[in-house]
Structures are given as structure tokens and as C-alpha cells.
C-alpha atoms as a PDB file:
ATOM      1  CA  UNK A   1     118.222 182.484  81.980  1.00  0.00           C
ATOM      2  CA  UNK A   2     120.241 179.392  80.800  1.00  0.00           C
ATOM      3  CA  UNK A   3     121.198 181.131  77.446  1.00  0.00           C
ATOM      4  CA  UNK A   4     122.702 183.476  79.507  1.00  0.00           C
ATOM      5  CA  UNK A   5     126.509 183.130  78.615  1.00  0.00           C
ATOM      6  CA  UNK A   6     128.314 185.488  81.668  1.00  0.00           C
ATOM      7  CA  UNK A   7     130.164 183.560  84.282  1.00  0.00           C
ATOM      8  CA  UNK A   8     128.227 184.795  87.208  1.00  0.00           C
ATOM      9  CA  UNK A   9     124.738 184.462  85.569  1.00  0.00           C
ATOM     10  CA  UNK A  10     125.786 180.895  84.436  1.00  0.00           C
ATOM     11  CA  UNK A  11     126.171 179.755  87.646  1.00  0.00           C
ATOM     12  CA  UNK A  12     123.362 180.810  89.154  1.00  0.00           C
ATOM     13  CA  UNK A  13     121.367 179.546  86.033  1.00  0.00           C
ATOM     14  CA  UNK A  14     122.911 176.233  86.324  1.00  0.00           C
ATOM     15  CA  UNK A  15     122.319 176.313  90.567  1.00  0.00           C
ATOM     16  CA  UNK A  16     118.411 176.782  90.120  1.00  0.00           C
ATOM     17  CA  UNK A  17     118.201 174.414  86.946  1.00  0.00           C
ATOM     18  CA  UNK A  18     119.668 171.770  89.030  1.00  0.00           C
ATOM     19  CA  UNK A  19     117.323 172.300  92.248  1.00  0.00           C
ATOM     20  CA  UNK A  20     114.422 173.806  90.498  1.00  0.00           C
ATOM     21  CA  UNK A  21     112.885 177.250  91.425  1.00  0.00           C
ATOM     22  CA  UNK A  22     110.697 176.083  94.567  1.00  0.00           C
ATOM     23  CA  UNK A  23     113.974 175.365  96.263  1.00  0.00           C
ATOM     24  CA  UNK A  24     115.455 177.987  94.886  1.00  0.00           C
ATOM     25  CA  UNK A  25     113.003 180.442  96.428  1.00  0.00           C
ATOM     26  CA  UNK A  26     112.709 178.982  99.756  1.00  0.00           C
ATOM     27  CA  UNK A  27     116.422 179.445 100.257  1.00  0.00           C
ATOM     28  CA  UNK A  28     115.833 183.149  99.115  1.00  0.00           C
ATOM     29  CA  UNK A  29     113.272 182.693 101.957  1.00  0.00           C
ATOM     30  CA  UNK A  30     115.578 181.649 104.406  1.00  0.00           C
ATOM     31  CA  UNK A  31     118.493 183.848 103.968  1.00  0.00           C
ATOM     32  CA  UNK A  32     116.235 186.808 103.941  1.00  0.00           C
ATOM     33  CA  UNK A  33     115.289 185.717 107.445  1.00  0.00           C
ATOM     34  CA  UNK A  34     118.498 185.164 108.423  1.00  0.00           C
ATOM     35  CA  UNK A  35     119.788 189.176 107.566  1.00  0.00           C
ATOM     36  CA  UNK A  36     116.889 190.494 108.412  1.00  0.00           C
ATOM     37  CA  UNK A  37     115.980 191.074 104.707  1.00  0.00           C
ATOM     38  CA  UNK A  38     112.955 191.169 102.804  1.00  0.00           C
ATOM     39  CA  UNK A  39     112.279 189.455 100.444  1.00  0.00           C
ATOM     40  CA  UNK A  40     108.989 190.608  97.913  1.00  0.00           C
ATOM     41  CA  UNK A  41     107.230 187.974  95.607  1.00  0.00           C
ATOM     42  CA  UNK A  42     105.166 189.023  92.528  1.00  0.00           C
ATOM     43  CA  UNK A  43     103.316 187.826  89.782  1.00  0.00           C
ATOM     44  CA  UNK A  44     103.964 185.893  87.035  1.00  0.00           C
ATOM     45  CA  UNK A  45     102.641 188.361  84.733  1.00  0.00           C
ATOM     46  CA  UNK A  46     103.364 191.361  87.020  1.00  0.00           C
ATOM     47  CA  UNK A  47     104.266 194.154  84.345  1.00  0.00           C
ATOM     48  CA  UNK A  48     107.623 195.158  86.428  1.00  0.00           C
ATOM     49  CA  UNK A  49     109.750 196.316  83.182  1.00  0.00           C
ATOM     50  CA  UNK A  50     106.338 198.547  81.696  1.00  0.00           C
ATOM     51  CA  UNK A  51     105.944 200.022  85.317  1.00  0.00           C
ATOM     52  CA  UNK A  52     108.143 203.419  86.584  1.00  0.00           C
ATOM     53  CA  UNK A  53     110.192 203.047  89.603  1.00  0.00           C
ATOM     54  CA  UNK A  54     109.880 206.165  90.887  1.00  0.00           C
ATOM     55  CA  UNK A  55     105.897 207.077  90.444  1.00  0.00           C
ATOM     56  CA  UNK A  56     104.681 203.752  89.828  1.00  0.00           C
ATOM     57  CA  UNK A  57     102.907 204.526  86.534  1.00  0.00           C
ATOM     58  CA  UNK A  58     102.239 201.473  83.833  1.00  0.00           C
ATOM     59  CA  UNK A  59     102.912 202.098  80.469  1.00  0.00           C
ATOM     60  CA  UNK A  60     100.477 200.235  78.219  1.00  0.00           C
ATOM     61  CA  UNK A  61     102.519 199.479  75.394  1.00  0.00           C
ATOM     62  CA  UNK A  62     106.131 198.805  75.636  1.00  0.00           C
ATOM     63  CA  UNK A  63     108.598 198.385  72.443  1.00  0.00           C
ATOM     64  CA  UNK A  64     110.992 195.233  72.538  1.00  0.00           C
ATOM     65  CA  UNK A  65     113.373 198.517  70.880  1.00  0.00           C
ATOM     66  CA  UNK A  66     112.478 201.038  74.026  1.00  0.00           C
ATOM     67  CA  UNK A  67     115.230 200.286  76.532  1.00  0.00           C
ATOM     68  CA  UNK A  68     114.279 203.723  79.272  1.00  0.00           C
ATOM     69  CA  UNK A  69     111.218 204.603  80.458  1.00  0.00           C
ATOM     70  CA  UNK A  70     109.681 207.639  79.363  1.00  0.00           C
ATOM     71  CA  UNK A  71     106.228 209.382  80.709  1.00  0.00           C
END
């Protein structure tokens, strides 16, 4: 995230470097309270970019060269 070079992404890169990602996630916390939001925590290792958004089907093997997932 810190190699990240756009303007918006640098900012919040630099925001969370400087207070770490605890803090980082209890304001998340917070402000989803505040709007009535919600706010969903997963895994470390949760496979979210192998996984289809629509079905919910994994994909066991995913390509650093595949950039859409097919069934």
C-alpha cells in the first residue's frame, strides 16, 4: 500500500502508516456506527480475489496474469 504512487491512495497509505492499522480499524469501527454502516472483517488469508462475487465459488488456482474471474 505505501508503493502506491496515486494521490488519494498516498494519503491514506501515509494516514494508517502513521497510526498503525489497530487505530486505523477502530475508527472504521466508529464511523460505521456513526452512519449506521457495517462494517465486515475477514481473514488474513481469506481468499477474497480467488472467490466470485456473485455465486460465491473459490477458484483453486488463480494466475498473477488472470485479471476476471471465469467459472
Amino acid at each position: 500500500m505505501m508503493a502506491n504512487h496515486s494521490y488519494v491512495a498516498c494519503n491514506v497509505a501515509k494516514a494508517v502508516a502513521d497510526m498503525g492499522f489497530y487505530e486505523f480499524r477502530r475508527q472504521l469501527q466508529y464511523k460505521c456506527q456513526l452512519y449506521g454502516s457495517k462494517l465486515i472483517v475477514v481473514d488474513r488469508w481469506f481468499p477474497s480475489s480467488k472467490t466470485c462475487s456473485r455465486c460465491g465459488q473459490i477458484k483453486e488456482s488463480l494466475s498473477l496474469s488472470e485479471r476476471v474471474f471465469n467459472k
